[in-house]
Protein backbone atom coordinates (compact mmCIF):
# COMPACT_ATOMS: atom_id res chain seq x y z
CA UNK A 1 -18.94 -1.88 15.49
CA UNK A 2 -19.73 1.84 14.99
CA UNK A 3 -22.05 3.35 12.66
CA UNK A 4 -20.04 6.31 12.15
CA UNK A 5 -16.99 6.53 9.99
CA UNK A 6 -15.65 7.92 7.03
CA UNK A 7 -14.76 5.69 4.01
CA UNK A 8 -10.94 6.99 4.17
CA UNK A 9 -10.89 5.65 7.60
CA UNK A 10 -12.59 2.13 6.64
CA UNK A 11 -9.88 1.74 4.08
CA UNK A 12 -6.83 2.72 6.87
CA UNK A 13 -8.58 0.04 9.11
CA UNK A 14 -8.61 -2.86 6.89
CA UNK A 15 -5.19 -2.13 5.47
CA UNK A 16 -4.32 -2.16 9.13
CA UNK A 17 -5.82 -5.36 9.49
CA UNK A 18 -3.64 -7.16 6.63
CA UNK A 19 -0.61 -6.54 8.78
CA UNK A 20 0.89 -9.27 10.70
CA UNK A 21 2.23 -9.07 14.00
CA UNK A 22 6.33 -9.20 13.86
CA UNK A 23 6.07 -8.85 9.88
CA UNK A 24 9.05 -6.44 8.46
CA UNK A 25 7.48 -3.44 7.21
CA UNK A 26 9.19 -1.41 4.56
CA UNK A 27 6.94 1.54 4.97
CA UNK A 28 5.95 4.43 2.01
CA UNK A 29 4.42 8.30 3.42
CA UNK A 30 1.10 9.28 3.92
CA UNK A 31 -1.51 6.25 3.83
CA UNK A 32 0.71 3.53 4.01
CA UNK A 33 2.48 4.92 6.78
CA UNK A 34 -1.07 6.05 8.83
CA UNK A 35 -2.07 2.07 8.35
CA UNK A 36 1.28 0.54 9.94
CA UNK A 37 1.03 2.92 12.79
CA UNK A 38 -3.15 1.84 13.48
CA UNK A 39 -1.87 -1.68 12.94
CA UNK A 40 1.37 -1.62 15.41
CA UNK A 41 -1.34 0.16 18.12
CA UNK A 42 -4.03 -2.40 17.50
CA UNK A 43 -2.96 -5.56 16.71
CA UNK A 44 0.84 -5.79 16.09
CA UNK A 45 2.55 -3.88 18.84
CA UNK A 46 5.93 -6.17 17.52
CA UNK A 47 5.34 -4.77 13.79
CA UNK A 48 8.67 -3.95 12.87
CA UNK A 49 8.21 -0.31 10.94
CA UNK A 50 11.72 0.55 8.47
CA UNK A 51 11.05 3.65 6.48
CA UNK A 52 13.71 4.49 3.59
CA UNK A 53 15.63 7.32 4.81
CA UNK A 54 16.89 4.61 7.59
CA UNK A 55 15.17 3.89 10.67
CA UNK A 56 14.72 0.57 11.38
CA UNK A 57 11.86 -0.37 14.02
CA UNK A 58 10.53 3.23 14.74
CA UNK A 59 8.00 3.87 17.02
CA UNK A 60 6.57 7.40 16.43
CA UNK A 61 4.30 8.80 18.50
CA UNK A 62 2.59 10.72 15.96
CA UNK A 63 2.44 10.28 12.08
CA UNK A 64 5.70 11.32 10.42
CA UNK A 65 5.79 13.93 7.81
CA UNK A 66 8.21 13.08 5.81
CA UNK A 67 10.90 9.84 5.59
CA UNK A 68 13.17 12.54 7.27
CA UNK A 69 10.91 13.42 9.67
CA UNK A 70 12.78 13.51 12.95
CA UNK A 71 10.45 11.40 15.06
CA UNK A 72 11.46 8.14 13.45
CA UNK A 73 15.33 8.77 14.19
CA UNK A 74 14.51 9.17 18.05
CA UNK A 75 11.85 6.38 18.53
CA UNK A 76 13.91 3.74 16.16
CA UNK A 77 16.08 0.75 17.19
CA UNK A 78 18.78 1.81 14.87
CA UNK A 79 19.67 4.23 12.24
CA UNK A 80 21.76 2.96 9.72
CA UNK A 81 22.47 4.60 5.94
CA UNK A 82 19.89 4.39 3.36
CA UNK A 83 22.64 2.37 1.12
CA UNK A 84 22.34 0.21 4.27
CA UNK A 85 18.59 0.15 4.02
CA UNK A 86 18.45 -0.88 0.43
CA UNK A 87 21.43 -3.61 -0.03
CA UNK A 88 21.52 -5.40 3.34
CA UNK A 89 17.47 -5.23 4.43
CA UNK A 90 15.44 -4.57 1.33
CA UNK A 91 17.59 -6.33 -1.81
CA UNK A 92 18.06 -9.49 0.05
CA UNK A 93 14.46 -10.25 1.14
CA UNK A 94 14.60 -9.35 4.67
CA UNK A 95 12.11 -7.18 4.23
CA UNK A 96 7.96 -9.32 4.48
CA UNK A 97 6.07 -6.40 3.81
CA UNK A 98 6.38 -3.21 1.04
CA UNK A 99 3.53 -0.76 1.58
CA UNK A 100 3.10 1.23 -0.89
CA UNK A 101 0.14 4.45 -2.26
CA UNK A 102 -0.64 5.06 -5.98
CA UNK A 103 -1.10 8.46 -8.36
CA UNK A 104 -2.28 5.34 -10.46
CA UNK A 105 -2.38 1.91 -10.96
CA UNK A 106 -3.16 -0.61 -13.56
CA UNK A 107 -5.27 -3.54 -13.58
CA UNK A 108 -2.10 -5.59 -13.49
CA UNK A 109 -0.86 -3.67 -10.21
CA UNK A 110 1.95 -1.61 -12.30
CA UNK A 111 1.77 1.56 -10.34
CA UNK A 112 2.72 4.91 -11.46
CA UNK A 113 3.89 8.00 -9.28
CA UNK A 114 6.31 9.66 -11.79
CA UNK A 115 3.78 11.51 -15.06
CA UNK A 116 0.34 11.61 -15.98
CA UNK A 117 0.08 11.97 -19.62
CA UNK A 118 3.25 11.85 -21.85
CA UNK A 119 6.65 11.63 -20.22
CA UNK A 120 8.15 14.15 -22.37
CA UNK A 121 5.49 16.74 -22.04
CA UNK A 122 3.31 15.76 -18.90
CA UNK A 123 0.25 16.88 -18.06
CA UNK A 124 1.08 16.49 -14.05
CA UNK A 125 4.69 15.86 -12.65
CA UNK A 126 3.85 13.59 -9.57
CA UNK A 127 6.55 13.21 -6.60
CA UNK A 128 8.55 10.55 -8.32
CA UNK A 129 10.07 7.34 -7.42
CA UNK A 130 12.01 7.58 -4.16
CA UNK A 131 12.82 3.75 -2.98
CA UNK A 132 9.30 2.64 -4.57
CA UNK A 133 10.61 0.51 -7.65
CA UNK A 134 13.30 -1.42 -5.23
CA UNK A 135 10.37 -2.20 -2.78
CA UNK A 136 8.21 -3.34 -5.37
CA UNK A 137 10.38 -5.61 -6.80
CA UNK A 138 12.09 -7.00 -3.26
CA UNK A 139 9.72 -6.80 -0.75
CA UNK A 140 8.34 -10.52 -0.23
CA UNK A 141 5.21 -9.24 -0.91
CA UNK A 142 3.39 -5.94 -1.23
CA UNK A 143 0.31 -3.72 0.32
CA UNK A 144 -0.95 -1.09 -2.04
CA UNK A 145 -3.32 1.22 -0.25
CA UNK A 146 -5.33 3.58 -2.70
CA UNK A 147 -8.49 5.51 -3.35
CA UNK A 148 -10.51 3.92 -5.64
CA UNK A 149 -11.48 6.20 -9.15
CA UNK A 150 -10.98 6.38 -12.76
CA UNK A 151 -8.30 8.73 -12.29
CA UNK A 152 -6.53 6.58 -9.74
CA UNK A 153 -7.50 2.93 -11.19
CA UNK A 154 -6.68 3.20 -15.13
CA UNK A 155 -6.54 0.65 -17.70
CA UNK A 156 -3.08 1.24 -18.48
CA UNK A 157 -0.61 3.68 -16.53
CA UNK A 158 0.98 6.42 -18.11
CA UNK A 159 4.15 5.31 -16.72
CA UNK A 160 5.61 2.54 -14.86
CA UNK A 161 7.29 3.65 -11.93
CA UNK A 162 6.97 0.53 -10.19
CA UNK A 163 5.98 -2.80 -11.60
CA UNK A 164 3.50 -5.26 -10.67
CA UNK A 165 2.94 -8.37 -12.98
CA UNK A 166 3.83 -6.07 -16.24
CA UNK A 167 1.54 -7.66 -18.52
CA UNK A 168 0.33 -10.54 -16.99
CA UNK A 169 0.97 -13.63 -15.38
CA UNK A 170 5.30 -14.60 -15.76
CA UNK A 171 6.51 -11.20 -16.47
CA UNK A 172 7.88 -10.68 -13.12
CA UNK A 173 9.70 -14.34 -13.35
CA UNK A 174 10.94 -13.10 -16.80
CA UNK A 175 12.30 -10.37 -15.19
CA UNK A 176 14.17 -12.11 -11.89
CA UNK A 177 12.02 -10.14 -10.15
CA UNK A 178 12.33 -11.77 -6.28
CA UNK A 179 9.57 -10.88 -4.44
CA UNK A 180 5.75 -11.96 -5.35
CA UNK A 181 4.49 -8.36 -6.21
CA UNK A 182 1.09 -6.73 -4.76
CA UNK A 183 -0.64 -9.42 -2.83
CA UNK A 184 -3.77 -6.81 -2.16
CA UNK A 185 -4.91 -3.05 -2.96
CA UNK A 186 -6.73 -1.85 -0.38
CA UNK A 187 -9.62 1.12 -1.23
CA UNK A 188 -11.99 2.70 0.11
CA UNK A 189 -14.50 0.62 -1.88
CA UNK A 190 -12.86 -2.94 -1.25
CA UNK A 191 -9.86 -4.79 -1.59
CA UNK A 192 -8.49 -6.26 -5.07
CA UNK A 193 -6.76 -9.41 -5.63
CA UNK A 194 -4.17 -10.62 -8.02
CA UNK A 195 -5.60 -13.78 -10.15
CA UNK A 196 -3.78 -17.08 -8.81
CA UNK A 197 -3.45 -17.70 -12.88
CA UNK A 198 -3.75 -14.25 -14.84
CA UNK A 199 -2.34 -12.13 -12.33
CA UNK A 200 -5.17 -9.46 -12.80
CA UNK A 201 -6.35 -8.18 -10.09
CA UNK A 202 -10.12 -9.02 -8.71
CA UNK A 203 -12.30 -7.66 -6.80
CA UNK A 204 -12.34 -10.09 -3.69
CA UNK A 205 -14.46 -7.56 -1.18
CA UNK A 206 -16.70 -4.78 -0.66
CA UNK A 207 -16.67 -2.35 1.90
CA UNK A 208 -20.09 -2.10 4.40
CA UNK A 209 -22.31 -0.36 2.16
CA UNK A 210 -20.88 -0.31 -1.16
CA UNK A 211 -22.30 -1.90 -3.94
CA UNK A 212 -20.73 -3.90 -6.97
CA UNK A 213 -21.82 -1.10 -9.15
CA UNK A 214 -20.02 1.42 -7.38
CA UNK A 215 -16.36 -0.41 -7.50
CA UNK A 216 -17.01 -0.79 -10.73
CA UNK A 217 -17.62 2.35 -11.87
CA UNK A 218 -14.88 3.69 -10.21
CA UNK A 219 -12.48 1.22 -12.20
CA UNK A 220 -11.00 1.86 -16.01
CA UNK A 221 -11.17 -1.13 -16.37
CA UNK A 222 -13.68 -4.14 -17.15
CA UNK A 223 -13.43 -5.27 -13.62
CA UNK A 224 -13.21 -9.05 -12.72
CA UNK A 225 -15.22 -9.97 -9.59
CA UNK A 226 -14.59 -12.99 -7.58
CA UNK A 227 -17.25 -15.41 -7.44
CA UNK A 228 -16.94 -15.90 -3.26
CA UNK A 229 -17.03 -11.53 -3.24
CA UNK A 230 -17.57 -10.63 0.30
CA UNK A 231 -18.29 -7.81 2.81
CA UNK A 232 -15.30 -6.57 5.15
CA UNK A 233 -15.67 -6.07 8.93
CA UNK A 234 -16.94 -2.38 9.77
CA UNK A 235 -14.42 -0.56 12.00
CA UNK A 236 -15.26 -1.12 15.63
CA UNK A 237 -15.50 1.75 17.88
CA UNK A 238 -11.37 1.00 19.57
CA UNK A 239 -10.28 0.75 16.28
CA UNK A 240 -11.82 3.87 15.16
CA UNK A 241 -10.69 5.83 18.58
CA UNK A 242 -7.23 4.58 17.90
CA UNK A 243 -7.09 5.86 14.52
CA UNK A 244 -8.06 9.73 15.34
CA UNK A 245 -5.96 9.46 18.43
CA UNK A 246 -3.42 8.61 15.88
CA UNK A 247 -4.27 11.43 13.39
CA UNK A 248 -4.54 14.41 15.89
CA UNK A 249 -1.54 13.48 17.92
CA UNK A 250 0.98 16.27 17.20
């Protein structure tokens, strides 16, 4: 275990750690994409990494820039078209894992990347959709990796780019929604929960270090807490040497 770590690389390490070894990984840009790559170094060398503009089981080297991003093409196991992607691999459940980020996200998992403020007269355009709504609503289950604030974790989103449970527990059943939705947010405070029976999600762990107060005054929310809440593992000094090799490989 070290003592000496950021809290943005806590939170890559334990998303890392919710990764299976030979899971399906339908993997999002930036965070998501840093935590797959730790995770297929670490623990899950078979991970199988697809990112959405079609490379299925790439192996970069370094951390992609984009979905485009050359190094994926050349270290994958195929290439196929991003149709290809999203009707044979994604819409028939052949994808285990969606990982996903968050502009902002609700206390029901709905996550928003599109507005903040009113969708006809925004106060911030974010990036968009891209293959996030098809992922969220396919994937077996999904990973949402976020930092934690009350600009990032809000009550309500401004806009639902990509749904969690809606409004609660059955809204993704109404819906014929097929895969189970977010199974766990990952921060860089803890890791949230959905409710087994309201579908809200709880805090089920702290980070070394933070307190209860601080998760929940980082939330917009009245945050529910479990009643078993407990401490994740620190990052240990391989995982934390694999992670910066990771990051400064160019």
């Amino acid at each position: 275990m070290s003592d000496s770590y950021t809290s943005d690389e806590m939170m890559t390490v334990a998303a890392a750690g919710t990764l299976r070894e030979g899971a399906v990984c339908f993997v999002g840009i930036g965070l998501p994409s840093t935590a797959a790559n730790l995770a297929r170094r670490l623990h899950a060398p078979n991970l199988v990494l697809i990112y959405e503009a079609g490379a299925v089981g790439a192996k970069p080297d370094r951390l992609p820039l984009s979905i485009g991003d050359g190094v994926l093409g050349e270290t994958a196991d195929a290439v196929v078209s991003v149709p290809e992607i999203f009707n044979y691999w994604l819409q028939p459940g052949r994808i285990d894992v969606g990982f996903l980020g968050a502009a902002q996200i609700d206390k029901f998992g709905n996550i928003n990347t599109t507005v903040v403020g009113d969708y006809a007269d925004p106060k911030v355009r974010l990036p968009g959709a891209g293959g996030a709504p098809e992922i969220a609503a396919s994937a077996k289950e999904v990973l949402v990796i976020v930092r934690q604030n009350r600009r990032a974790f809000v009550e309500k989103v401004d806009f639902v780019t990509s749904v969690g449970y809606g409004d609660g527990a059955g809204f993704r059943e109404r819906l014929g929604l097929p895969g189970k939705g977010p199974v766990k947010v990952i921060t860089d405070l803890g890791i949230l929960e959905p409710d087994p029976e309201t579908r809200e999600l709880t805090l089920t762990a702290v980070h070394p270090g933070v307190t209860l107060d601080q998760v929940k005054e980082a939330t917009g929310w009245d945050l529910a807490v479990a009643p078993d809440l407990v401490t994740t593992e620190a990052p240990t000094d391989e995982q934390l040497r694999a992670l910066r090799a990771l990051k400064e490989a160019r």
